[in-house]
Protein backbone atom coordinates (compact mmCIF):
# COMPACT_ATOMS: atom_id res chain seq x y z
CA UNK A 1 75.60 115.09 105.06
CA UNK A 2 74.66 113.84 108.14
CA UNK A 3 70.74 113.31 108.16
CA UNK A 4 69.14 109.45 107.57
CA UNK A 5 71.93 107.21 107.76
CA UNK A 6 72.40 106.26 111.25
CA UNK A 7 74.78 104.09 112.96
CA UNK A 8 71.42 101.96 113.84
CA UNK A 9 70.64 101.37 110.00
CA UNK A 10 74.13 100.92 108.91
CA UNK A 11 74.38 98.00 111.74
CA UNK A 12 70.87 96.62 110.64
CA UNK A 13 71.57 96.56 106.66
CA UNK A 14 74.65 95.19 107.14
CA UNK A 15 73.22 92.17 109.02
CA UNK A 16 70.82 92.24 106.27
CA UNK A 17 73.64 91.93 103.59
CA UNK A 18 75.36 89.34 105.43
CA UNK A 19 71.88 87.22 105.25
CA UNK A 20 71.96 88.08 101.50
CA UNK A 21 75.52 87.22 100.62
CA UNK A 22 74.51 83.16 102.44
CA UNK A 23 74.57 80.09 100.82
CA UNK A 24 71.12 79.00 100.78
CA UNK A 25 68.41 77.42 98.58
CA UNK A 26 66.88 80.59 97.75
CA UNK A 27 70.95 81.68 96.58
CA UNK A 28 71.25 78.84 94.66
CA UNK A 29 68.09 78.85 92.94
CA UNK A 30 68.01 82.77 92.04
CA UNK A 31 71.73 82.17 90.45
CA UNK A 32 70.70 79.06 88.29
CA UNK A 33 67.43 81.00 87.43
CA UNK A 34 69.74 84.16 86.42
CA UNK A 35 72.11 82.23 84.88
CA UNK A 36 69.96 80.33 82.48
CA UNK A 37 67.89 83.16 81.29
CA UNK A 38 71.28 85.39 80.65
CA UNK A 39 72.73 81.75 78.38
CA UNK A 40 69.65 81.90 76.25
CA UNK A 41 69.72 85.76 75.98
CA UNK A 42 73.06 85.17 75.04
CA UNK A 43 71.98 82.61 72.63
CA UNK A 44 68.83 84.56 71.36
CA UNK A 45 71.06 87.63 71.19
CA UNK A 46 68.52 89.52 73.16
CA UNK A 47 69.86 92.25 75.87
CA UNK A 48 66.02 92.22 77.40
CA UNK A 49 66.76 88.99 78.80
CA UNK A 50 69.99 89.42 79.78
CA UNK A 51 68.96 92.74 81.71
CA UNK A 52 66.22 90.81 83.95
CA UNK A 53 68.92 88.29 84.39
CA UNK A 54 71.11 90.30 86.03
CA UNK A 55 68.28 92.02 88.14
CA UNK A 56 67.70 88.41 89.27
CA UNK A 57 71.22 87.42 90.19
CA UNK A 58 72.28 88.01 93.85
CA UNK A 59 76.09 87.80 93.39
CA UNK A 60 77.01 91.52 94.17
CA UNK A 61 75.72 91.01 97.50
CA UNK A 62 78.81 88.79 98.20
CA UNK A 63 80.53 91.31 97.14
CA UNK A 64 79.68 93.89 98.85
CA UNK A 65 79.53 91.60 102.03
CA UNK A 66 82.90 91.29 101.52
CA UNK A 67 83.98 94.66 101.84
CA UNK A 68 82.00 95.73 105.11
CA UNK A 69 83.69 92.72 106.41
CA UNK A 70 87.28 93.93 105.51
CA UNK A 71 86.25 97.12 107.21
CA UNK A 72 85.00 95.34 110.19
CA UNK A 73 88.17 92.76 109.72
CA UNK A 74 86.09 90.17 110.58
CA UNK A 75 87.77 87.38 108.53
CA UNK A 76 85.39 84.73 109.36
CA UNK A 77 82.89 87.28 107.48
CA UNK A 78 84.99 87.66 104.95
CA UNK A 79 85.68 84.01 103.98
CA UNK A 80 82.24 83.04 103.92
CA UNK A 81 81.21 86.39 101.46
CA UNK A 82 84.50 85.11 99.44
CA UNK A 83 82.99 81.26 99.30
CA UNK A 84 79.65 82.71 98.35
CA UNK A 85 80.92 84.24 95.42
CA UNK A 86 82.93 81.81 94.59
CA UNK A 87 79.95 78.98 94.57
CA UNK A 88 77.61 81.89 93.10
CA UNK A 89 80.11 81.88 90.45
CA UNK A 90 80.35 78.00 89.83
CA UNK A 91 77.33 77.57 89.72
CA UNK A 92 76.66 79.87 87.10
CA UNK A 93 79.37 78.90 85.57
CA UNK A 94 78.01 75.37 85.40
CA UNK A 95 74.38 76.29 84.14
CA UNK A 96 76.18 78.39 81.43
CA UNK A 97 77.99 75.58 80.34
CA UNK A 98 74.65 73.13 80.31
CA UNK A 99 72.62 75.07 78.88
CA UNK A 100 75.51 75.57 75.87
CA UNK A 101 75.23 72.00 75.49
CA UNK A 102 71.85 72.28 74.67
CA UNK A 103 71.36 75.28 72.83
CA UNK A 104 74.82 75.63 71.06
CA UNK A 105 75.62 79.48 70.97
CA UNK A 106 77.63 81.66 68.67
CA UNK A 107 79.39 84.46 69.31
CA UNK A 108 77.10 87.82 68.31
CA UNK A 109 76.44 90.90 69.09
CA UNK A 110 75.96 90.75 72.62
CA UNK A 111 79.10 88.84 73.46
CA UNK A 112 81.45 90.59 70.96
CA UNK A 113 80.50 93.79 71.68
CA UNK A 114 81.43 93.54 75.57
CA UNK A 115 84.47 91.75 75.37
CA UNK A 116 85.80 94.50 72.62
CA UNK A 117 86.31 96.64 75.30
CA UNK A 118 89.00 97.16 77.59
CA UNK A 119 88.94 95.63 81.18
CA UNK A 120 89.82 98.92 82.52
CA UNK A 121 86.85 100.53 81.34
CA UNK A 122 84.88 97.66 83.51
CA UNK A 123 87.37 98.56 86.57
CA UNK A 124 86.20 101.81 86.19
CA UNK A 125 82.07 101.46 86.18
CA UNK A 126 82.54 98.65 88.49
CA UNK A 127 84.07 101.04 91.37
CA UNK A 128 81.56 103.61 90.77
CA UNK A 129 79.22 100.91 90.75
CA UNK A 130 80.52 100.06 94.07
CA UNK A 131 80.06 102.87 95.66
CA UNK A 132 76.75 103.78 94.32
CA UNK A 133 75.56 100.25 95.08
CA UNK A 134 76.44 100.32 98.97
CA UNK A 135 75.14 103.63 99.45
CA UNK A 136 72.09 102.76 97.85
CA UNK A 137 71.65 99.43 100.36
CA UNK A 138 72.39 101.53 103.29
CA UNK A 139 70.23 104.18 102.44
CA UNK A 140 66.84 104.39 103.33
CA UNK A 141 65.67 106.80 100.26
CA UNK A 142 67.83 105.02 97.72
CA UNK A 143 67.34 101.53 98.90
CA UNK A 144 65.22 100.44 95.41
CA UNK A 145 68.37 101.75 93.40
CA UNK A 146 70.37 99.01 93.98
CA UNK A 147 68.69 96.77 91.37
CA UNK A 148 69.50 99.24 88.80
CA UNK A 149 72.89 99.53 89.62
CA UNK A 150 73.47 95.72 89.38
CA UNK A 151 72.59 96.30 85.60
CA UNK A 152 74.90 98.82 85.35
CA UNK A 153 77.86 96.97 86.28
CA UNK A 154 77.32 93.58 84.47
CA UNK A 155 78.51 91.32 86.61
CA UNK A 156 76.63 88.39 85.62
CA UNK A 157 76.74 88.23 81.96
CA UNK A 158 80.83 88.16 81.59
CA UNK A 159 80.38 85.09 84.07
CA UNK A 160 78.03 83.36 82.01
CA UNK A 161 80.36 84.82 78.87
CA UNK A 162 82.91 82.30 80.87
CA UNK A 163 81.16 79.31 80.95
CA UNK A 164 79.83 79.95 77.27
CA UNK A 165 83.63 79.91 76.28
CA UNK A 166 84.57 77.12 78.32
CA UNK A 167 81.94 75.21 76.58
CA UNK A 168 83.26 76.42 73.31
CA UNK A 169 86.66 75.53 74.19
CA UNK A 170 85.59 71.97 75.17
CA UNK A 171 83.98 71.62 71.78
CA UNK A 172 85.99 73.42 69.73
CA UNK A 173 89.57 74.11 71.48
CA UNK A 174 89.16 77.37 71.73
CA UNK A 175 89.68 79.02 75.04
CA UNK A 176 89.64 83.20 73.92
CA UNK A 177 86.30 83.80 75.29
CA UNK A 178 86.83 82.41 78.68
CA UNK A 179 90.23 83.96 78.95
CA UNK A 180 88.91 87.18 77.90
CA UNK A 181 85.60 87.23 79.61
CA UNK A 182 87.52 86.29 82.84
CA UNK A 183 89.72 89.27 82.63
CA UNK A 184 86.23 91.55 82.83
CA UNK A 185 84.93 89.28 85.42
CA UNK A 186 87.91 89.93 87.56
CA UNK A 187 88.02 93.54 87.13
CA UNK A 188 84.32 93.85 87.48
CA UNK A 189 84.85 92.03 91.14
CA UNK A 190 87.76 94.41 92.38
CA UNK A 191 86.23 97.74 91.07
CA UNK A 192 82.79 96.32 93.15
CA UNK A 193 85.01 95.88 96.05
CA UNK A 194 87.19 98.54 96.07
CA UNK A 195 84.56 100.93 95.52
CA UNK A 196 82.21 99.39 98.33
CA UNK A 197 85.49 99.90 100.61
CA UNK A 198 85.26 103.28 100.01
CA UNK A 199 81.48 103.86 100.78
CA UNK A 200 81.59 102.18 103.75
CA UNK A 201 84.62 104.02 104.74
CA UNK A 202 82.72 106.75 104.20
CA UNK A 203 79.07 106.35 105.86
CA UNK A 204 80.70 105.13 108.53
CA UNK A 205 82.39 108.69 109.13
CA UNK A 206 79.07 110.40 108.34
CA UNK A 207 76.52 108.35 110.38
CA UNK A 208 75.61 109.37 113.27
CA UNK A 209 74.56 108.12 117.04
């Protein structure tokens, strides 16, 4: 187990994750970008679009951020990955809701179909998820996995699900999408985190000098 993740890379990608999880322009613009293409794949019922969306969107790297800081207990860290998410979220959130004003959308396929299933079953990808995604980042062989894994969890489109609902419930007063899409968006964010807590538990232990 102990081989090409060295203390030395774990130190350098995580200063490369904390430069990810920033608020910036390029932040900003990748998470409006993501969130308007997922809104009209939502609205076009097309999961082609919604998949590049979430390859686009940079939120899980606040995520992730988050949990190396824990580990570290670097608070400071940790408040700033928390606020990233946060605005990441907003922001999304916001374009969602825009966009919904615009191009009114109805609930199909692609929405119904991931809100019919249980949170817990998101808890459960999103910690394997997790893991798989911080090993990936830290490791030098896996590094071009983490994309992929970023689809695999979803954490975008229940965000944009959110705003979609809110927009609906300003519209129509009716609230069940946000509240449900919010439950998966909150179990999506502690399975990420919990899971990345692991990992880095974990290479940590394994890496060597």
């Amino acid at each position: 187990m102990r081989g090409h993740i060295t203390k030395r890379i774990v130190k350098d990608n995580t200063t490369e994750l904390v430069q990810r999880a920033t608020i910036d322009l390029d932040f900003l613009l990748l998470i409006v970008f993501a969130a308007a293409i997922c809104a009209l794949g939502f609205k076009m019922n097309n999961a082609s679009a919604i998949v590049g969306a979430m390859i686009i969107s940079p939120l899980m790297y606040s995520i992730l951020s988050a949990s190396i800081a824990s580990y570290n207990r670097d608070w400071l860290s940790f408040k700033k990955s928390i606020l990233t998410f946060a605005t990441g979220t907003f922001v999304a959130i916001l374009t969602s809701i825009l966009v919904g004003f615009y191009y009114s959308t109805s609930i199909r396929s692609e929405i119904s179909g991931r809100i019919a299933e249980a949170p817990l079953d998101y808890f459960l990808i999103a910690i394997f998820c997790g893991l798989g995604g911080t090993y990936a980042f830290f490791s030098p062989k896996t590094h071009q996995a983490v994309g992929g894994i970023a689809i695999s969890v979803a954490l975008l489109p229940p965000i944009i699900m959110s705003g979609i609902g809110l927009g609906i419930g300003i519209t129509e007063q009716n609230i069940d999408l946000a509240v449900s899409s919010s439950k998966i968006v909150l179990s999506n964010l502690l399975g990420i985190y919990l899971g990345s807590l692991v990992m880095i538990i974990f290479l940590n232990r394994i890496s060597k000098d």
